[in-house]
Protein backbone atom coordinates (compact mmCIF):
# COMPACT_ATOMS: atom_id res chain seq x y z
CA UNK A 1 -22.63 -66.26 35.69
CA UNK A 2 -21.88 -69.23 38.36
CA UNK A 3 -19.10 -68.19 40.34
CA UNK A 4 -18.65 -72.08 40.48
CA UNK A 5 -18.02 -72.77 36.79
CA UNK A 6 -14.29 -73.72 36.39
CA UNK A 7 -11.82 -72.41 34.55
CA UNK A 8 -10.49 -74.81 32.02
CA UNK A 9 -7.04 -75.44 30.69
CA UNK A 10 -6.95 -77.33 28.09
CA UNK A 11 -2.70 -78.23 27.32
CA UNK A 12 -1.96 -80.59 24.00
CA UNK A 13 0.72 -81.81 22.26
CA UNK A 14 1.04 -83.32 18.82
CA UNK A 15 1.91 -86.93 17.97
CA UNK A 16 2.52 -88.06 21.24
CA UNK A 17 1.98 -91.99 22.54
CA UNK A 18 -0.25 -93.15 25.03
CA UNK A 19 3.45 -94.80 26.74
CA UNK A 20 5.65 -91.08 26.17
CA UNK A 21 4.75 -89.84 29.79
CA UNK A 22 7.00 -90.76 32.47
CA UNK A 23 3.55 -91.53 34.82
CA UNK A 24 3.11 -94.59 32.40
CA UNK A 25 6.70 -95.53 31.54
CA UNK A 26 9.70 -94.30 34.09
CA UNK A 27 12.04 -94.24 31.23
CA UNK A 28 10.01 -91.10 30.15
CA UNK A 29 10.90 -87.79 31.82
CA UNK A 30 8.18 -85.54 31.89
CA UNK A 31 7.41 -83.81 35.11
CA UNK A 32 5.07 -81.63 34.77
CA UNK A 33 2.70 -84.10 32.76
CA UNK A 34 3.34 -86.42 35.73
CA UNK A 35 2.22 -83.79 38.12
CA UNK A 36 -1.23 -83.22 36.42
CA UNK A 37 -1.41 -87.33 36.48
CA UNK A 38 -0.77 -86.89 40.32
CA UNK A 39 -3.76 -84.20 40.83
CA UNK A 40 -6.49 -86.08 38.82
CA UNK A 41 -7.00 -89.05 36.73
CA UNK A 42 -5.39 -90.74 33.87
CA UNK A 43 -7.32 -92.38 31.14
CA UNK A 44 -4.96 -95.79 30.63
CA UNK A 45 -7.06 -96.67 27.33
CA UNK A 46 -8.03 -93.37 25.60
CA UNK A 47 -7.80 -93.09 21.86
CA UNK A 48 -8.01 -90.57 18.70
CA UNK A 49 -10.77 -90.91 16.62
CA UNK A 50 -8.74 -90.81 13.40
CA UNK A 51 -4.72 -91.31 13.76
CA UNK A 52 -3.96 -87.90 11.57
CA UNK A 53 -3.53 -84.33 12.92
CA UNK A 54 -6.49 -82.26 11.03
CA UNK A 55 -9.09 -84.56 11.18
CA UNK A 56 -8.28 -85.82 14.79
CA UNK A 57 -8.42 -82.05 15.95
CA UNK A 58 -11.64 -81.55 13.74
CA UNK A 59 -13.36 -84.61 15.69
CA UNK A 60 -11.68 -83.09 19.33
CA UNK A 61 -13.19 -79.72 18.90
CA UNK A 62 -16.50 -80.21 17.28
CA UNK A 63 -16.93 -83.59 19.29
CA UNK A 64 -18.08 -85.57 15.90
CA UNK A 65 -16.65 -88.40 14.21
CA UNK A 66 -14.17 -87.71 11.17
CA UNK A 67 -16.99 -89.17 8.94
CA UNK A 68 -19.28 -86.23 10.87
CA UNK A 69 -17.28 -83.60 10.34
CA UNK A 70 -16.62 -84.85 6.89
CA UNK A 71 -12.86 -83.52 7.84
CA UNK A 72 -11.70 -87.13 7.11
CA UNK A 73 -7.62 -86.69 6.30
CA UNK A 74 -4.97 -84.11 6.64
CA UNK A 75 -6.13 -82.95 3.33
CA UNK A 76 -9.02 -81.68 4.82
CA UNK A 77 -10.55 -77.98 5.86
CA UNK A 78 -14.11 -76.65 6.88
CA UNK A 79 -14.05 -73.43 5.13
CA UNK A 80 -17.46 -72.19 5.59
CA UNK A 81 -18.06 -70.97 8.82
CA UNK A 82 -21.93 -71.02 8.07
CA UNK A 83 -22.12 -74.61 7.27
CA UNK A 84 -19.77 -76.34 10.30
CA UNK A 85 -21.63 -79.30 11.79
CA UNK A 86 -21.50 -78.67 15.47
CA UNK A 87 -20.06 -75.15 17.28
CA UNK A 88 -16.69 -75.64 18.12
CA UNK A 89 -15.40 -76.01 21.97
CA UNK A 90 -13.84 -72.63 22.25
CA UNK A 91 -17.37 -70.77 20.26
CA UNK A 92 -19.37 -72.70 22.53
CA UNK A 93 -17.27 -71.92 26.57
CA UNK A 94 -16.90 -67.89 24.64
CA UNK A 95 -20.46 -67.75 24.00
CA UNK A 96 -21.15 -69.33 27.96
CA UNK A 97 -19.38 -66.20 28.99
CA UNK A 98 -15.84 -67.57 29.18
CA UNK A 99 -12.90 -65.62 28.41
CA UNK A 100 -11.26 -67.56 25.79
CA UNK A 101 -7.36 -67.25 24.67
CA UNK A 102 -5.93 -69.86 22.78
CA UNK A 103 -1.92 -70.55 21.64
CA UNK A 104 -0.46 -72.82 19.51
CA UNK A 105 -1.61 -75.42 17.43
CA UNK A 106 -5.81 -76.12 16.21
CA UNK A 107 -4.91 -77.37 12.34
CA UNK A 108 -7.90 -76.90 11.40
CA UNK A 109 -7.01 -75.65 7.92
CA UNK A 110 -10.14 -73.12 7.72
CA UNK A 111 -8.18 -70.79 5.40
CA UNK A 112 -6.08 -70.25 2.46
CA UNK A 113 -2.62 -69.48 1.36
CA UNK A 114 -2.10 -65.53 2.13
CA UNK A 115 -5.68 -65.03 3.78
CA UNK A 116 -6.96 -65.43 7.55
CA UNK A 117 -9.82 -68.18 8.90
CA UNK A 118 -12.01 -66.91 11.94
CA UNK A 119 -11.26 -67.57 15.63
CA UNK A 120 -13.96 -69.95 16.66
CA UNK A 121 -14.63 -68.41 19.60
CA UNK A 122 -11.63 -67.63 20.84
CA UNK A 123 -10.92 -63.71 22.47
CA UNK A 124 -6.76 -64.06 21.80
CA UNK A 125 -4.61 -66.01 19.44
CA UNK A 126 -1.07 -66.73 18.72
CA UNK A 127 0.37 -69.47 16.38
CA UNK A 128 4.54 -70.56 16.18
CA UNK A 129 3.97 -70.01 12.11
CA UNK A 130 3.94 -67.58 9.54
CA UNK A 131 1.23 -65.53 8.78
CA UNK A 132 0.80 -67.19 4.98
CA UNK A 133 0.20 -70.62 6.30
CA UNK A 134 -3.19 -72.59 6.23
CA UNK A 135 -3.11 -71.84 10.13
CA UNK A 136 -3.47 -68.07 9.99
CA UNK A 137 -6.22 -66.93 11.86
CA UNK A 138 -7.98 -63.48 12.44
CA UNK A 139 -6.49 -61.40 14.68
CA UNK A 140 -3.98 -64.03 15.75
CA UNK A 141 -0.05 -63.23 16.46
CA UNK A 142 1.94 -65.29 13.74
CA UNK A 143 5.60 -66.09 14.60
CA UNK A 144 7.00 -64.10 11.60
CA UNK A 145 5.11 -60.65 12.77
CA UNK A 146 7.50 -60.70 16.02
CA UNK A 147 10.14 -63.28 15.37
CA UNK A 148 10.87 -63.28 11.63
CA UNK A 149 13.95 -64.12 12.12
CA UNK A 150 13.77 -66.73 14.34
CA UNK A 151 11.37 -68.68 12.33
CA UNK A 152 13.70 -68.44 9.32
CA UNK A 153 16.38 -70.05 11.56
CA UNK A 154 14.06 -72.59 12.72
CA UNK A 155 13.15 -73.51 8.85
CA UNK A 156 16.56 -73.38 7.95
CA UNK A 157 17.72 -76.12 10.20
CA UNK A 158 14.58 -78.43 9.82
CA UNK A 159 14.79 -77.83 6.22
CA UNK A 160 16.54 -81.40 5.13
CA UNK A 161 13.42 -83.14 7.02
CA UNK A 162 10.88 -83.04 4.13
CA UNK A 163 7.35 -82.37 4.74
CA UNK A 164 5.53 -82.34 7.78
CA UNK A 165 9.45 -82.77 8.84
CA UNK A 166 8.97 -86.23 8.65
CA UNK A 167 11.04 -88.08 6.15
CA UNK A 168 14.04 -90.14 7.84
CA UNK A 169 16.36 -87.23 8.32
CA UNK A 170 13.63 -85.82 10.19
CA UNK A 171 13.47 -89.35 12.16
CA UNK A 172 16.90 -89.72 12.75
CA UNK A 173 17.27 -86.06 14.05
CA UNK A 174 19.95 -83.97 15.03
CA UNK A 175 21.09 -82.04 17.99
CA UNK A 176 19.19 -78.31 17.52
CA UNK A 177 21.64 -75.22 17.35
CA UNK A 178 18.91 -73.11 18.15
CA UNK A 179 17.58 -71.29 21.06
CA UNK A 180 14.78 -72.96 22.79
CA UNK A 181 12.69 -69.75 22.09
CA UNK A 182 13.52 -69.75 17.87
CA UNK A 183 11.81 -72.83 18.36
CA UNK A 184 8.08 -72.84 17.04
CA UNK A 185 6.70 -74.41 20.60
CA UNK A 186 9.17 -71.56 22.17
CA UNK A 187 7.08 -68.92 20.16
CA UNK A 188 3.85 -70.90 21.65
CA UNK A 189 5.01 -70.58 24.88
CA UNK A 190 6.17 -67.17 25.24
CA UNK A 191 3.31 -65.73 24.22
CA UNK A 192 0.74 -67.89 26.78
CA UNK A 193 3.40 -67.09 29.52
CA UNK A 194 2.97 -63.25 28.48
CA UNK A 195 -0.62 -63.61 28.25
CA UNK A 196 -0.32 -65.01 32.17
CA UNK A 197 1.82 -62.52 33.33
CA UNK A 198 -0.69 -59.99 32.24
CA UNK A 199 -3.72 -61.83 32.63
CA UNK A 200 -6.07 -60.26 35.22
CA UNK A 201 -9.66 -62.28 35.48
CA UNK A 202 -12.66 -59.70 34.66
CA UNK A 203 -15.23 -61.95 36.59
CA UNK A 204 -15.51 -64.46 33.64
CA UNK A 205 -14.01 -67.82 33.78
CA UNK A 206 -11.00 -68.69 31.76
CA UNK A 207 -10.68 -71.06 29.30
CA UNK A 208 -6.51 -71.45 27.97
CA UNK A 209 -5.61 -73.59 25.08
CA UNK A 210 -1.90 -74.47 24.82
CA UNK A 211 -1.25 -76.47 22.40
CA UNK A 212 2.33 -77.70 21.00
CA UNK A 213 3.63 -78.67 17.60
CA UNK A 214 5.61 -81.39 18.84
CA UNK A 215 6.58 -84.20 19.89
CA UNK A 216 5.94 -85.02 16.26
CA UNK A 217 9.08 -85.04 14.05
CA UNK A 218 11.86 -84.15 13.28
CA UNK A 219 13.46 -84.49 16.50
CA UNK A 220 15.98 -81.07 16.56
CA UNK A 221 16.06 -81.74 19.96
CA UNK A 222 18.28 -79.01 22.54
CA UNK A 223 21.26 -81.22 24.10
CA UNK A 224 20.04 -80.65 27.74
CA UNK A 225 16.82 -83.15 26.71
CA UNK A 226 19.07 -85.65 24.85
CA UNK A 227 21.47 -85.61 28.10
CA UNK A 228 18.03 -87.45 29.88
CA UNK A 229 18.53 -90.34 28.59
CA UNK A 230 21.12 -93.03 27.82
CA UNK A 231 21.41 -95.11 25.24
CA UNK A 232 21.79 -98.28 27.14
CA UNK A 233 18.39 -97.58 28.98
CA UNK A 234 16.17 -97.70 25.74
CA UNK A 235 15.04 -101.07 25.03
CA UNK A 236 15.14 -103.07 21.45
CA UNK A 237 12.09 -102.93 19.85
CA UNK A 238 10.45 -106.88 19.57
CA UNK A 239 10.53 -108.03 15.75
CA UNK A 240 7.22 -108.94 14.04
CA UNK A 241 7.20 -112.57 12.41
CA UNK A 242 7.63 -111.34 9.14
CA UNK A 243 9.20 -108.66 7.13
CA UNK A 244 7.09 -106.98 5.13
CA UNK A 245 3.73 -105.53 5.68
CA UNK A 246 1.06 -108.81 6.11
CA UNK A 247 -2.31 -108.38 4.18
CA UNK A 248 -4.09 -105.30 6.56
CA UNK A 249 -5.76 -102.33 6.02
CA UNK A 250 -2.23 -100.08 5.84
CA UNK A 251 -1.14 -102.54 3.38
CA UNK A 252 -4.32 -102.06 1.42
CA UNK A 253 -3.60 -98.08 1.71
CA UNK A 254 -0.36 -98.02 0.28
CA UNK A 255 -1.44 -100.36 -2.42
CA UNK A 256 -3.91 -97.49 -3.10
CA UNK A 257 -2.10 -94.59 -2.29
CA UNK A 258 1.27 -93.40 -3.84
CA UNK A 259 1.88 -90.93 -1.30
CA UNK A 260 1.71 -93.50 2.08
CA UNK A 261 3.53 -95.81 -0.10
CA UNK A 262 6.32 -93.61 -0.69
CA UNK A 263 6.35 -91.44 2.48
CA UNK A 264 6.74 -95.89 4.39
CA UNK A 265 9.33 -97.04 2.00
CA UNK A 266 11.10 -93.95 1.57
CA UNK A 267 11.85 -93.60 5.17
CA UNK A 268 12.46 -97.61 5.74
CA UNK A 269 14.75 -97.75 2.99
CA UNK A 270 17.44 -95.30 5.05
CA UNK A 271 16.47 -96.63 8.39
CA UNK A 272 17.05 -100.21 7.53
CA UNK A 273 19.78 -99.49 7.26
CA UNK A 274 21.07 -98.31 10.96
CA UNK A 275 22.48 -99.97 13.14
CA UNK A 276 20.50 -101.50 15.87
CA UNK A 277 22.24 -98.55 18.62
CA UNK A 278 21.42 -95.71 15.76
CA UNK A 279 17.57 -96.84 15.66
CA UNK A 280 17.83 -97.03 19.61
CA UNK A 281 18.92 -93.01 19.10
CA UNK A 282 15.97 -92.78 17.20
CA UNK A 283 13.69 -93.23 19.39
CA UNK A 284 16.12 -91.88 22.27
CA UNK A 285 14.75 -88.61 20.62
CA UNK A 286 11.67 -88.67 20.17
CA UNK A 287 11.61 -89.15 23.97
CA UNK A 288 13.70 -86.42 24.04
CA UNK A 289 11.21 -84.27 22.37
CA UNK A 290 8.51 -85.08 24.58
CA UNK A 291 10.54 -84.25 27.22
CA UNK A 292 11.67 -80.86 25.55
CA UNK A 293 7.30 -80.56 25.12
CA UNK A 294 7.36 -81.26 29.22
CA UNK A 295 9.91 -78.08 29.82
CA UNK A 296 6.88 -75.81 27.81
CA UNK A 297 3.90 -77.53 29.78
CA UNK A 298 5.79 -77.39 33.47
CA UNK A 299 6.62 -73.68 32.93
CA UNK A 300 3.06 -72.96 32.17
CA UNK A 301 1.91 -74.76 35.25
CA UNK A 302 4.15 -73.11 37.43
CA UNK A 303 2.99 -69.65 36.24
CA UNK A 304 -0.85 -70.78 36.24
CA UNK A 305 0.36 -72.10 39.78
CA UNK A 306 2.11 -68.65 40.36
CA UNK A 307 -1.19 -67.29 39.25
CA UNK A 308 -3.35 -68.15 41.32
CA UNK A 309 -5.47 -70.14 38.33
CA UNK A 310 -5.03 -73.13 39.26
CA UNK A 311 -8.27 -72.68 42.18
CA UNK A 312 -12.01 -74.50 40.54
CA UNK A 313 -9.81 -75.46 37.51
CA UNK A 314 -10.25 -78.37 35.05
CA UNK A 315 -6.99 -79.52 33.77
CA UNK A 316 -7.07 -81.74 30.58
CA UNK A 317 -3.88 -83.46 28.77
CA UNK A 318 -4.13 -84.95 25.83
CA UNK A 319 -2.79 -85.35 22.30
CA UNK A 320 -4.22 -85.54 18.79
CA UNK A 321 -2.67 -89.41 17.88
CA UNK A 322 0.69 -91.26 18.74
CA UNK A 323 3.37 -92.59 16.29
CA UNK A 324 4.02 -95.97 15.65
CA UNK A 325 8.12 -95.19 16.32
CA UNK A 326 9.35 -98.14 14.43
CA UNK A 327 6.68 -100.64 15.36
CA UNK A 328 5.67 -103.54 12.81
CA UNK A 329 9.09 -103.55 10.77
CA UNK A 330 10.69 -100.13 11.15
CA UNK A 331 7.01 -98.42 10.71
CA UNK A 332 6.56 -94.73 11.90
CA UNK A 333 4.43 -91.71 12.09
CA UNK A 334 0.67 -92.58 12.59
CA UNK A 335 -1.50 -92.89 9.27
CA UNK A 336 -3.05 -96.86 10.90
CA UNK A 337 -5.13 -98.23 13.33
CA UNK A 338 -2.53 -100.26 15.32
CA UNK A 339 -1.53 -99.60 19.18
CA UNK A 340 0.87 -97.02 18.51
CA UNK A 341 -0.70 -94.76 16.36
CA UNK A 342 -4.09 -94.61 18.18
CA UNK A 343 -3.97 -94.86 21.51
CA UNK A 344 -3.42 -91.21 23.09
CA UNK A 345 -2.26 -89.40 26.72
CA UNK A 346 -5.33 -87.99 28.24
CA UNK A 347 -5.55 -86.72 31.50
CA UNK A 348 -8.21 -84.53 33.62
CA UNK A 349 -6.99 -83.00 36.44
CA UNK A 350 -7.16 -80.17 39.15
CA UNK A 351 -9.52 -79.36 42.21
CA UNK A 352 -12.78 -79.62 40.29
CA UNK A 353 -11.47 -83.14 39.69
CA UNK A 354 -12.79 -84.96 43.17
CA UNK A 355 -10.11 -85.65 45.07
CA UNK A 356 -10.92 -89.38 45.88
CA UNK A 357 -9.72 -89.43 42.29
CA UNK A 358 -6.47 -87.73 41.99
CA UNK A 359 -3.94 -89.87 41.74
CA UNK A 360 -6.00 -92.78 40.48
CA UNK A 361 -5.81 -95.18 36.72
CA UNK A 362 -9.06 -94.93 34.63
CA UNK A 363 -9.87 -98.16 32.16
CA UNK A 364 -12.73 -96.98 30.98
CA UNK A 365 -13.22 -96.74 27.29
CA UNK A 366 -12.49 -93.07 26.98
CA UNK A 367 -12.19 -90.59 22.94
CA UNK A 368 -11.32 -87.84 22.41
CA UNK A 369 -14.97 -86.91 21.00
CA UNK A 370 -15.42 -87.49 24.97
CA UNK A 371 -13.74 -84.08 25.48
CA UNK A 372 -16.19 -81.45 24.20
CA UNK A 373 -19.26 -83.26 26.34
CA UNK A 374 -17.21 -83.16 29.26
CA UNK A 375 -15.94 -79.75 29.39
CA UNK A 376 -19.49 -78.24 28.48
CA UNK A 377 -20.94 -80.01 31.94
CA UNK A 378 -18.01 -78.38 33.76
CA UNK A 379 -19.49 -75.50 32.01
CA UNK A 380 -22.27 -75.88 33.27
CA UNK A 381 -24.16 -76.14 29.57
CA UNK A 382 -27.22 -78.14 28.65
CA UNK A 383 -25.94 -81.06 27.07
CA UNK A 384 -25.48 -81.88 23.57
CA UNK A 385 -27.77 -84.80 21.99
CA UNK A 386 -25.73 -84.63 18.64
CA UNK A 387 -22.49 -85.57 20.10
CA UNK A 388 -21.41 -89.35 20.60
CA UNK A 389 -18.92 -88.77 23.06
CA UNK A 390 -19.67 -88.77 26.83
CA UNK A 391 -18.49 -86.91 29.68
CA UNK A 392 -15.59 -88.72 31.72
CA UNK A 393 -16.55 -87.12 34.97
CA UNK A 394 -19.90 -89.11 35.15
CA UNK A 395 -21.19 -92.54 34.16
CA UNK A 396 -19.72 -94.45 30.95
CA UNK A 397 -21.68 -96.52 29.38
CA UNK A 398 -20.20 -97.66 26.14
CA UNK A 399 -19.25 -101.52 24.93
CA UNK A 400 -16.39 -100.32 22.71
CA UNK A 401 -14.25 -97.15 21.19
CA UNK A 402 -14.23 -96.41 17.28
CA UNK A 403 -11.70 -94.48 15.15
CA UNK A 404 -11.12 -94.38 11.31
CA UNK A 405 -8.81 -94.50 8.79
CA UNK A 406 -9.63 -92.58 5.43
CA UNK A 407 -6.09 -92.16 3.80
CA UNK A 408 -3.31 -89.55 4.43
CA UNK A 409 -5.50 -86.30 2.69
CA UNK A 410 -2.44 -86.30 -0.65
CA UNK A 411 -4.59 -88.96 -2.53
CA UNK A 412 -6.42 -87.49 -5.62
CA UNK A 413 -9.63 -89.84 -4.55
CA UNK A 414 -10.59 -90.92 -1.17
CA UNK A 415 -9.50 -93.97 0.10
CA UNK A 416 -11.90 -96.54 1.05
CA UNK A 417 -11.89 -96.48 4.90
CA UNK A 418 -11.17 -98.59 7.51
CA UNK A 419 -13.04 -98.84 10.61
CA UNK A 420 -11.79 -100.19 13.92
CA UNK A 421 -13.99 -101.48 16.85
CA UNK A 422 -12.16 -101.42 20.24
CA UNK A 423 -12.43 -103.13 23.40
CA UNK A 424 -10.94 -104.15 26.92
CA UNK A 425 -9.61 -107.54 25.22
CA UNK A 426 -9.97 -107.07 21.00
CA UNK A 427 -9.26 -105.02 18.10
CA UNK A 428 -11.59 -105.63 15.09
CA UNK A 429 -10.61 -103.61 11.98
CA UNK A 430 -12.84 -103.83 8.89
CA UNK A 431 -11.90 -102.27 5.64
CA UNK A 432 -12.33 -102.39 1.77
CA UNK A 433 -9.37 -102.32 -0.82
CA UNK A 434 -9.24 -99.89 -3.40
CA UNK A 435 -10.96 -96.15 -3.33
CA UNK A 436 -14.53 -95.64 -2.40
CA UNK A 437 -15.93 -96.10 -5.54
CA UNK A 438 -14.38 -99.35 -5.74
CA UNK A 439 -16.99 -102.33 -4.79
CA UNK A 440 -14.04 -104.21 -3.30
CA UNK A 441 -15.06 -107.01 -0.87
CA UNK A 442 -14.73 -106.34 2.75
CA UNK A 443 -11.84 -107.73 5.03
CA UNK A 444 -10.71 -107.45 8.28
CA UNK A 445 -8.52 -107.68 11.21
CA UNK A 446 -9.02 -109.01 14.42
CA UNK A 447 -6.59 -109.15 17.42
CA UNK A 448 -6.31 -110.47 20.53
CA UNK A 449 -4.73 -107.43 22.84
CA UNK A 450 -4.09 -109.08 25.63
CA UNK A 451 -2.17 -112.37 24.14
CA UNK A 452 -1.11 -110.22 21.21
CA UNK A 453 -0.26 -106.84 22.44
CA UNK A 454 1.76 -105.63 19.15
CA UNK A 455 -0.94 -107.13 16.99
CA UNK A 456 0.79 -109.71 14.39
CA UNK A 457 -1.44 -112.37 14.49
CA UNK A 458 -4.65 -111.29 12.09
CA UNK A 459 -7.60 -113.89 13.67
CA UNK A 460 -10.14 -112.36 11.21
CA UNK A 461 -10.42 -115.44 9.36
CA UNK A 462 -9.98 -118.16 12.24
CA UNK A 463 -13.08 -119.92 12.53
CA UNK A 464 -12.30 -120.31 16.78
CA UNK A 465 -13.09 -116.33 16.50
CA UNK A 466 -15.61 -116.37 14.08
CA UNK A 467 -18.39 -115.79 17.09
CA UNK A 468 -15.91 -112.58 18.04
CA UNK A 469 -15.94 -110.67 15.04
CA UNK A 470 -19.96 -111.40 14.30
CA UNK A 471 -20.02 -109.33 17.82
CA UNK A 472 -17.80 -106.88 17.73
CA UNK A 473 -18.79 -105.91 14.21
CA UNK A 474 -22.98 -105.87 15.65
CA UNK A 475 -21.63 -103.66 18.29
CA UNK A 476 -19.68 -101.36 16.13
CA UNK A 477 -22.70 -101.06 13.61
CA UNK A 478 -25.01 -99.83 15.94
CA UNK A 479 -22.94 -97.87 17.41
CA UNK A 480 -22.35 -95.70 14.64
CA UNK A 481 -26.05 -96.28 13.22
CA UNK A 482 -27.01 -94.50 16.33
CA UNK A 483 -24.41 -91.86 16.22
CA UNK A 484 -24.81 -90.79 12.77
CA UNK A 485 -28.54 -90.61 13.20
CA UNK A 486 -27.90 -88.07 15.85
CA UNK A 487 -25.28 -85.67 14.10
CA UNK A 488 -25.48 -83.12 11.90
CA UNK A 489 -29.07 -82.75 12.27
CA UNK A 490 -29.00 -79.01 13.17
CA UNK A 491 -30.53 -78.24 9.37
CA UNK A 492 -33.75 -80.62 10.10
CA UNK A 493 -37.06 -79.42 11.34
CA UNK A 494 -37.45 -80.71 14.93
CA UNK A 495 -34.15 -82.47 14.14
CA UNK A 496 -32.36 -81.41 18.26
CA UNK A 497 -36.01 -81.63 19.42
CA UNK A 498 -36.57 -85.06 19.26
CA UNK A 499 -33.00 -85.83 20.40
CA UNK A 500 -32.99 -84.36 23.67
């Protein structure tokens, strides 16, 4: 073992915008996010490569497109541990000799009710839920094994928020009665901070996943983070020029799925109806919750700090998607391709970071399927021809950044996707109505981000653009031509042989 190979922290929440970090946006208090933007470099352009929780986790830790992994919604699990398509990050570092301990939040799914899914590599566990969920993982503490009753409180007082605590109640929010520590992130991070405190390094390197359930809704936020921010200070959101959903591909979803219809309308139909200060309280929380998040992720610092860890470390921030926070009409949660819902925080920082960089603004067209080629050359591992990401640390050479859009995993069949080609100026989204057995005709999207930042003018169809799209779409073909002749191809004779 290299006594030069890093140790890797890896800290994520969930649901968090690329603009909810106080290093992008001053309104935003979040120190300790700020203070990892101040040791290394932020990625101003980064996004998820599908704007949904299990799918965009699936993509970050096997470094494959949704449409790889074939984990293509939140209805979505790899259950078969001998058929995954790539080894996942934390297999991969554990079997490179890292020590691997891992709290909070993966989603992937690879279980059932009342059972247990394997590890992936990692040597400790812990997870703020209870032991029968979909999340339960071998060996792993659940929140109800040591705080039962905490998590019942917890449940009790997000109950009225619906599923995935997401409906409007769970929107509008509430001031939490709670402890910070009955919390499910306060489960999350008393047991890393334990871990630290008792943490003594055996001569391997460390690898430490901390990963948060929020900010994602509902926003039972503690008064002390509420007390941040004014009222006054938060801004009204700019109106689209119309009022209902234009012809796009999330209009073409609900059209085709009950379940996004419903989840859209039934939330609009109570938030409509606030007043313009009670939607401003809205999102007053949800800023709130990222700065509740920042309270976890500062603590953690200080006691890596404390630690001693914080020497040849690789510091990444990042989260799985944003929210769209009542963009295009009083639109939230994530479930599109707009702005909002997939542009995403990332960050790599610490002293393996050169310092010429700390401090500095990245443009480059970073993914998160960038993250598992990265942190296997801090590793010091041979590199990985399946993957399509890149590492961040070295040359980028890419002329745009893909994500997808497959439905929101409750449809009984799969949607027909939509596929969005990104780059430093346009947005071109291309998608078919209907399910995938339906031989709809293809349409598209195609916006201009830097006169049309919120994206309400569609220029798909304007023949001034028509030499744009013909471009964009060639680039975003071959791009994923290439990429999905590279991955899975494990299973083929030769198949990594001739890639490398």
């Amino acid at each position: 073992m290299s006594a030069k190979r890093p140790n890797i922290i890896m800290i994520m929440t969930d649901q968090q915008r690329y603009d909810a970090m106080g290093c992008v946006n001053p309104l935003v208090v979040t120190p300790g996010i700020d203070s990892l933007a101040k040791d290394g470099i932020l990625f101003s352009q980064a996004v998820t490569q599908c704007p949904m929780c299990v799918p965009a986790r699936n993509s970050l830790m096997f470094g494959l497109y949704a449409s790889q992994t074939g984990v293509r919604t939140n209805g979505g699990a790899l259950l078969d541990e001998n058929r995954l398509p790539s080894v996942p990050l934390p297999q991969r570092l554990h079997d490179a000799g890292y020590f691997c301990a891992g709290f909070g939040k993966t989603h992937w799914n690879n279980t059932v009710k009342g059972g247990a899914g394997s590890r992936r590599g990692f040597d400790v566990r812990a997870e703020g839920q209870s032991h029968e969920s979909v999340l339960n993982e071998e060996g792993a503490v659940m929140m109800d094994y040591e705080d039962p009753e905490g998590l019942k409180k917890y449940y009790e007082e997000t109950g009225e928020f619906g599923s995935g605590e997401e409906n409007a109640l769970g929107y509008m929010g509430k001031i939490s009665s709670l402890p910070k520590e009955h919390h499910r992130d306060g489960f999350i991070h008393r047991k890393c901070i334990e871990f630290l405190d008792s943490y003594e390094p055996d001569g391997r390197p460390l690898f430490l996943y901390f990963s948060l359930i929020k900010p994602h809704a509902g926003f039972n936020v503690p008064q002390e983070f509420e007390d941040l921010y004014k009222l006054k200070d938060i801004p009204p959101l700019p109106a689209p020029p119309w009022t209902e959903e234009p012809p796009t591909h999330i209009r073409a979803a609900m059209d085709a799925s009950p379940n996004l219809y419903n989840a859209h309308y039934g939330r609009k139909e109570l938030l409509d109806k606030l007043t313009p200060e009670e939607l401003k309280l809205v999102r007053l929380r949800y800023l709130a919750n990222c700065s509740f998040m920042d309270s976890f992720i500062s603590s953690v610092l200080s006691k890596i700090r404390e630690k001693g860890l914080d020497k040849n470390t690789l510091f990444v921030f990042l989260s799985d998607h944003g929210d769209m926070m009542g963009e295009r009409d009083n639109r939230y949660s994530k479930y599109c391709l707009y702005e909002g819902s997939v542009r995403v925080p990332l960050i790599l920082a610490g002293d393996y970071v050169d310092k010429k960089l700390h401090g500095t603004v990245s443009d480059i067209p970073a993914m998160l399927t960038d993250i598992v080629p990265t942190l296997i050359s801090a590793a010091g591992l041979e590199k990985d021809p399946q993957l399509p990401g890149t590492d961040l640390l070295g040359p980028v050479h890419r002329r745009g950044q893909f994500s997808e859009f497959h439905g929101g995993g409750g449809e009984a069949k799969q949607l027909a996707p939509a596929l969005m080609w990104r780059t430093d100026r346009y947005k071109l989204i291309l998608y078919r109505k209907g399910t995938v057995n339906d031989d709809t005709p293809p349409e598209g999207e195609l916006y201009d981000l830097e006169s049309d930042p919120h994206e309400w003018y569609n220029l798909f169809d304007d023949p001034a653009h028509a030499d744009t799209v013909r471009r964009l779409t060639i680039d975003m073909v071959t791009h994923l031509a290439t990429a999905y002749a590279k991955a899975p191809a494990h299973g083929d004779y030769k198949g990594l042989e001739r890639l490398r």
